[in-house]
C-alpha atoms as a PDB file:
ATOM      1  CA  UNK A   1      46.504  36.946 199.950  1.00  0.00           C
ATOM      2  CA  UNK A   2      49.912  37.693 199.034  1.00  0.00           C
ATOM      3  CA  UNK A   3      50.931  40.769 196.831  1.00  0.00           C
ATOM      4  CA  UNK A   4      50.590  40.512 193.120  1.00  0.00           C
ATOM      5  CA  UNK A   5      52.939  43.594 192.665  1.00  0.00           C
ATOM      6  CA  UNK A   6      55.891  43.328 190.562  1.00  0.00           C
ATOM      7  CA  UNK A   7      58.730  45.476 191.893  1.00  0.00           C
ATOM      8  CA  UNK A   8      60.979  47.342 188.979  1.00  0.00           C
ATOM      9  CA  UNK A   9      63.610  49.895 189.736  1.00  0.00           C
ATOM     10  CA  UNK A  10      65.987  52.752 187.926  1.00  0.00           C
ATOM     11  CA  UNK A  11      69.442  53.566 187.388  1.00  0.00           C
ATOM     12  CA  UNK A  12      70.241  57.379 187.323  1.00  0.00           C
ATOM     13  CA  UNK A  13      73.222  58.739 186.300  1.00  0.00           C
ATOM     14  CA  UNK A  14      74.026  62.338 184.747  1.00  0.00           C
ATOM     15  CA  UNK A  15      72.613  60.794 181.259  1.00  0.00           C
ATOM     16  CA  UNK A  16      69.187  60.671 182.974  1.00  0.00           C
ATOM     17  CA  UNK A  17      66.974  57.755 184.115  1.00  0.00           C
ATOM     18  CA  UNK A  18      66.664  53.985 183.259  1.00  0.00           C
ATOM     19  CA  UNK A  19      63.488  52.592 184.492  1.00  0.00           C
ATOM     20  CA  UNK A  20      63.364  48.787 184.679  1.00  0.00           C
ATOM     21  CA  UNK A  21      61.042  45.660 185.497  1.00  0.00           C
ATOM     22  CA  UNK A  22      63.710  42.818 185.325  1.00  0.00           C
ATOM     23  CA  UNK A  23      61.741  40.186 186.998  1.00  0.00           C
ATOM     24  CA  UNK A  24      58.491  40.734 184.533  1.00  0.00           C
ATOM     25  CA  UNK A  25      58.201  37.476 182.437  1.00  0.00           C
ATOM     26  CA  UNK A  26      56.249  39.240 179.156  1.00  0.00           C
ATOM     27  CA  UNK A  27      56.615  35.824 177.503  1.00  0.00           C
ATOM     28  CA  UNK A  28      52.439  35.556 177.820  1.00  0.00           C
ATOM     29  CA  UNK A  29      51.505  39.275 176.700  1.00  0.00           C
ATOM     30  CA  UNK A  30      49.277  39.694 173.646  1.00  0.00           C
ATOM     31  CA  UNK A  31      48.092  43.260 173.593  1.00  0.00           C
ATOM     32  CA  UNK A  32      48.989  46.154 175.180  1.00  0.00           C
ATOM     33  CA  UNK A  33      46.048  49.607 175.648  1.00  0.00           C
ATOM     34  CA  UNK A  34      45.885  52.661 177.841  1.00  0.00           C
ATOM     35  CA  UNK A  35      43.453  53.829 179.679  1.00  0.00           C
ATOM     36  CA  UNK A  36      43.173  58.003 180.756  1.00  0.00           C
ATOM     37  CA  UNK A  37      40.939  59.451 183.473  1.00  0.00           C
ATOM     38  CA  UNK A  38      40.434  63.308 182.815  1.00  0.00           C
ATOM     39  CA  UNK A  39      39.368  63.678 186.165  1.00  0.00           C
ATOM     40  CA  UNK A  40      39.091  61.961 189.649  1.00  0.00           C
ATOM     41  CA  UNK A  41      35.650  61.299 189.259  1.00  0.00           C
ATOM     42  CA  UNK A  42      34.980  58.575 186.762  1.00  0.00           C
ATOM     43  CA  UNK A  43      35.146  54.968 188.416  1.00  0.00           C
ATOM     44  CA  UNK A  44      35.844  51.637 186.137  1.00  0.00           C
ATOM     45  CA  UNK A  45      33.737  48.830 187.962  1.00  0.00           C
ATOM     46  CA  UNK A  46      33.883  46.344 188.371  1.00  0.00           C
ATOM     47  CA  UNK A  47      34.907  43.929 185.858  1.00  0.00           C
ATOM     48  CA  UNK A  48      35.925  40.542 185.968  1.00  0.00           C
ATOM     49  CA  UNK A  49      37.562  37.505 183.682  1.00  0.00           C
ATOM     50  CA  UNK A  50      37.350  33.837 184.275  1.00  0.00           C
ATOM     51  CA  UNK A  51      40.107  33.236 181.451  1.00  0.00           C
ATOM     52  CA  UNK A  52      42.074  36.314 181.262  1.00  0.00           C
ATOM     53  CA  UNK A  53      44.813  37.909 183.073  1.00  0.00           C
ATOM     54  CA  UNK A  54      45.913  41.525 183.692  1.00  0.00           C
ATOM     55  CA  UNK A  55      48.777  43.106 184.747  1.00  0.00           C
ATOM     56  CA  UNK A  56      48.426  47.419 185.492  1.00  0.00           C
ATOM     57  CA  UNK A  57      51.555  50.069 185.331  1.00  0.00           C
ATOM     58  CA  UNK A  58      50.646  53.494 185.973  1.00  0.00           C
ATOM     59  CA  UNK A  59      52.471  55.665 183.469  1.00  0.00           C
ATOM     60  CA  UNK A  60      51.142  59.202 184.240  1.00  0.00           C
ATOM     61  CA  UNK A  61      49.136  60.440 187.615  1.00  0.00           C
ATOM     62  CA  UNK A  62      47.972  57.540 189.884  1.00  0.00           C
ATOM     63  CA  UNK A  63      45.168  55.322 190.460  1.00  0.00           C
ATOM     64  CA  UNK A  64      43.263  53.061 193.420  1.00  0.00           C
ATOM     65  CA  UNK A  65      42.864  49.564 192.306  1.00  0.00           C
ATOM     66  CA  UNK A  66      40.639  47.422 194.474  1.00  0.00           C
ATOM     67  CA  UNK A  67      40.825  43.823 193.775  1.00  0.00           C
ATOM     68  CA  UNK A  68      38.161  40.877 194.848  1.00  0.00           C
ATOM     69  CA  UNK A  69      38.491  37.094 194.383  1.00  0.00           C
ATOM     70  CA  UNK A  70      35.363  36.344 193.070  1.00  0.00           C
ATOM     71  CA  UNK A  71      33.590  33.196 194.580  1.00  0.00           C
ATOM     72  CA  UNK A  72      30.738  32.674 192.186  1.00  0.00           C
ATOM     73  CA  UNK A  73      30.471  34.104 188.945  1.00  0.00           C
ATOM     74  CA  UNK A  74      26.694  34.095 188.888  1.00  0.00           C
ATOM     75  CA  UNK A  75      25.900  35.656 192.134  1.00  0.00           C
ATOM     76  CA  UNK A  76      28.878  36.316 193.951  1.00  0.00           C
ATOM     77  CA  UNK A  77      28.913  36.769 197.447  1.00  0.00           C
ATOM     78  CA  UNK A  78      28.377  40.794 198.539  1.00  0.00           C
ATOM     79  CA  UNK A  79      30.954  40.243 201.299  1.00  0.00           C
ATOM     80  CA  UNK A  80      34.407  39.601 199.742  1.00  0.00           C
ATOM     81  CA  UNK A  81      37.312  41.019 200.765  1.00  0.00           C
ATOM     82  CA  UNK A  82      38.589  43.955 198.873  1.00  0.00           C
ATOM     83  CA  UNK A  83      42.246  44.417 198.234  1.00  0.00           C
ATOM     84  CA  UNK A  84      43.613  47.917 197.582  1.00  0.00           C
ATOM     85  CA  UNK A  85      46.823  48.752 195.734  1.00  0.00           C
ATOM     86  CA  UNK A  86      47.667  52.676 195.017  1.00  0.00           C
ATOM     87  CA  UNK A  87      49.535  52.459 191.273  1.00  0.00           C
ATOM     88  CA  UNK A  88      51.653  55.837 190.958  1.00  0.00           C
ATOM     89  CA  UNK A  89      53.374  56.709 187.796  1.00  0.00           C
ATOM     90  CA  UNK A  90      56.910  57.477 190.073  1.00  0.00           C
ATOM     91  CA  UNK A  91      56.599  53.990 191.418  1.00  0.00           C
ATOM     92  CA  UNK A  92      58.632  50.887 189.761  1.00  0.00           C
ATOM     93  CA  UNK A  93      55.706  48.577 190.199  1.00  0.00           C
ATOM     94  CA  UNK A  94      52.765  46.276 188.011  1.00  0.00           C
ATOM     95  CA  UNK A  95      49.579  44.645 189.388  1.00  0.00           C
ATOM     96  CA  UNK A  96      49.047  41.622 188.617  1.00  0.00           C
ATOM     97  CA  UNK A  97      45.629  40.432 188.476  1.00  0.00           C
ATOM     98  CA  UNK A  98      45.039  37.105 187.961  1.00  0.00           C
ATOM     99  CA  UNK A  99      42.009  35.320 186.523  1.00  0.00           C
ATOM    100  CA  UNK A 100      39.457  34.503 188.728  1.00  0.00           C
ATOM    101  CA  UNK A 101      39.448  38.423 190.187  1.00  0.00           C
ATOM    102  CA  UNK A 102      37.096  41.203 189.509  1.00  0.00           C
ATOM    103  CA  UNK A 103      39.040  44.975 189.393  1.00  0.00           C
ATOM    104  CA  UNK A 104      37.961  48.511 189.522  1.00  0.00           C
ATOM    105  CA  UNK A 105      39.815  51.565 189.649  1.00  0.00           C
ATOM    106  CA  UNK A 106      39.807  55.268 189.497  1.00  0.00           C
ATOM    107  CA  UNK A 107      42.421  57.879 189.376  1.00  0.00           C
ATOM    108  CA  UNK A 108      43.529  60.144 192.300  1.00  0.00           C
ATOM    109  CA  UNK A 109      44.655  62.613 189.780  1.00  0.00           C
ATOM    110  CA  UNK A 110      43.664  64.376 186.846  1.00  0.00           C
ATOM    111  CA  UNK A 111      44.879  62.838 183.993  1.00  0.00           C
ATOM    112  CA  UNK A 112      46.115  59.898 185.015  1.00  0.00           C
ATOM    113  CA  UNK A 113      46.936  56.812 182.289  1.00  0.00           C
ATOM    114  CA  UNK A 114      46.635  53.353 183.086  1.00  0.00           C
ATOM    115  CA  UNK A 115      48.929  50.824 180.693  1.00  0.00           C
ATOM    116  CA  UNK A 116      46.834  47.707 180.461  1.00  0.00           C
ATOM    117  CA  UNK A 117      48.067  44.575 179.452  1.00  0.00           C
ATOM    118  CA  UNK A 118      46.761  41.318 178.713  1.00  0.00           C
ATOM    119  CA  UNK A 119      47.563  37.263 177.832  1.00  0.00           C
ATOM    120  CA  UNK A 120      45.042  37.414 175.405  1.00  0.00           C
ATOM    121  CA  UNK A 121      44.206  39.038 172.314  1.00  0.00           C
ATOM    122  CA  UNK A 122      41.466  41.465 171.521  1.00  0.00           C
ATOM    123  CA  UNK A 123      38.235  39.269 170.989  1.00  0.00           C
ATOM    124  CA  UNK A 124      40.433  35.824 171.214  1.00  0.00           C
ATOM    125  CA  UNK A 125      37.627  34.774 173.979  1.00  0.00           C
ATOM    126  CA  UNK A 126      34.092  35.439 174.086  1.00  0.00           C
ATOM    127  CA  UNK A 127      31.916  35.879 177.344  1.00  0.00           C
ATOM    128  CA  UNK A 128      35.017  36.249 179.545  1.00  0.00           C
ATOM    129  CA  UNK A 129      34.523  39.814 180.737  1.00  0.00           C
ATOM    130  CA  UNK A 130      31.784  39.969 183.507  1.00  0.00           C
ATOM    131  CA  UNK A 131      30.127  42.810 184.949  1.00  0.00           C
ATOM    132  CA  UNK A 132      29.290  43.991 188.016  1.00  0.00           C
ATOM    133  CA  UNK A 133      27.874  47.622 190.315  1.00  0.00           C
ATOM    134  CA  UNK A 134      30.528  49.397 190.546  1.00  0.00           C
ATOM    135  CA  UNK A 135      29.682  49.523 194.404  1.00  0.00           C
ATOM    136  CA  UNK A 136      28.674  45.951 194.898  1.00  0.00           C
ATOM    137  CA  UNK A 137      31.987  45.991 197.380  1.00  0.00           C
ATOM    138  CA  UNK A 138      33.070  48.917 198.003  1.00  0.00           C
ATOM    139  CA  UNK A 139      31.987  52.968 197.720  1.00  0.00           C
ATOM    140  CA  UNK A 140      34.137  54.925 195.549  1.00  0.00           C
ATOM    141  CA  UNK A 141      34.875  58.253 197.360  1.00  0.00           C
ATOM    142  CA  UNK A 142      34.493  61.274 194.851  1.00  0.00           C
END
């Protein structure tokens, strides 16, 4: 699979710090949330969308994000492979997850705050967001 991260970068001068993501095309971004952790423990998954697409920048702390491809929506398979991206608020990068994935993800720090963004509006589709155990693929160390 190749990588869905979108490489930024930063100009620093004696003014301070200019953090950019030149090659991110926003043209398709409806809404904008955040997401904290308080602590390490607490594990969002999974969750999946047929329609929707994400993209993830860590603005505080860091996270694991596990990604699968999901092969059937109804009963997936319990062997897909599980891709693993470590999102840290000092890195210039954004996951991008396509449609058609499930995600999960859980901070490796307290505090950490997740920037969410999607290409579709809050409650502009219905049924897209599909549940699963959050250790259907994977176990979430604590």
């Amino acid at each position: 699979m190749k990588s869905f991260i979108i490489k930024g970068g930063y100009y620093l001068d004696e003014r301070g710090k200019l953090e950019f993501f030149n090659d991110f095309d926003m043209s398709t971004i409806k809404r904008v949330y955040f997401t904290t952790h308080f602590d390490t423990n607490i594990v969002r998954a999974w969750q999946g969308h047929t329609i929707e697409s994400r993209w993830f920048r860590c603005v505080h702390g860091s996270f694991i994000v596990k990604l699968v491809k999901i092969d059937n929506w109804e009963k997936p398979s319990d062997n897909l492979e599980v891709y693993e991206y470590n999102l840290s608020a000092g890195d210039q990068e954004i996951l991008y997850i396509p449609n058609g994935f499930a995600n999960g993800f859980k901070a490796l720090e307290d505090n950490s705050k997740l920037m969410i963004m999607s290409n579709y509006g809050f409650n502009e589709i219905e049924n897209d967001q599909i549940r699963f155990n959050q250790n259907k693929w994977t176990i979430w160390d604590k």
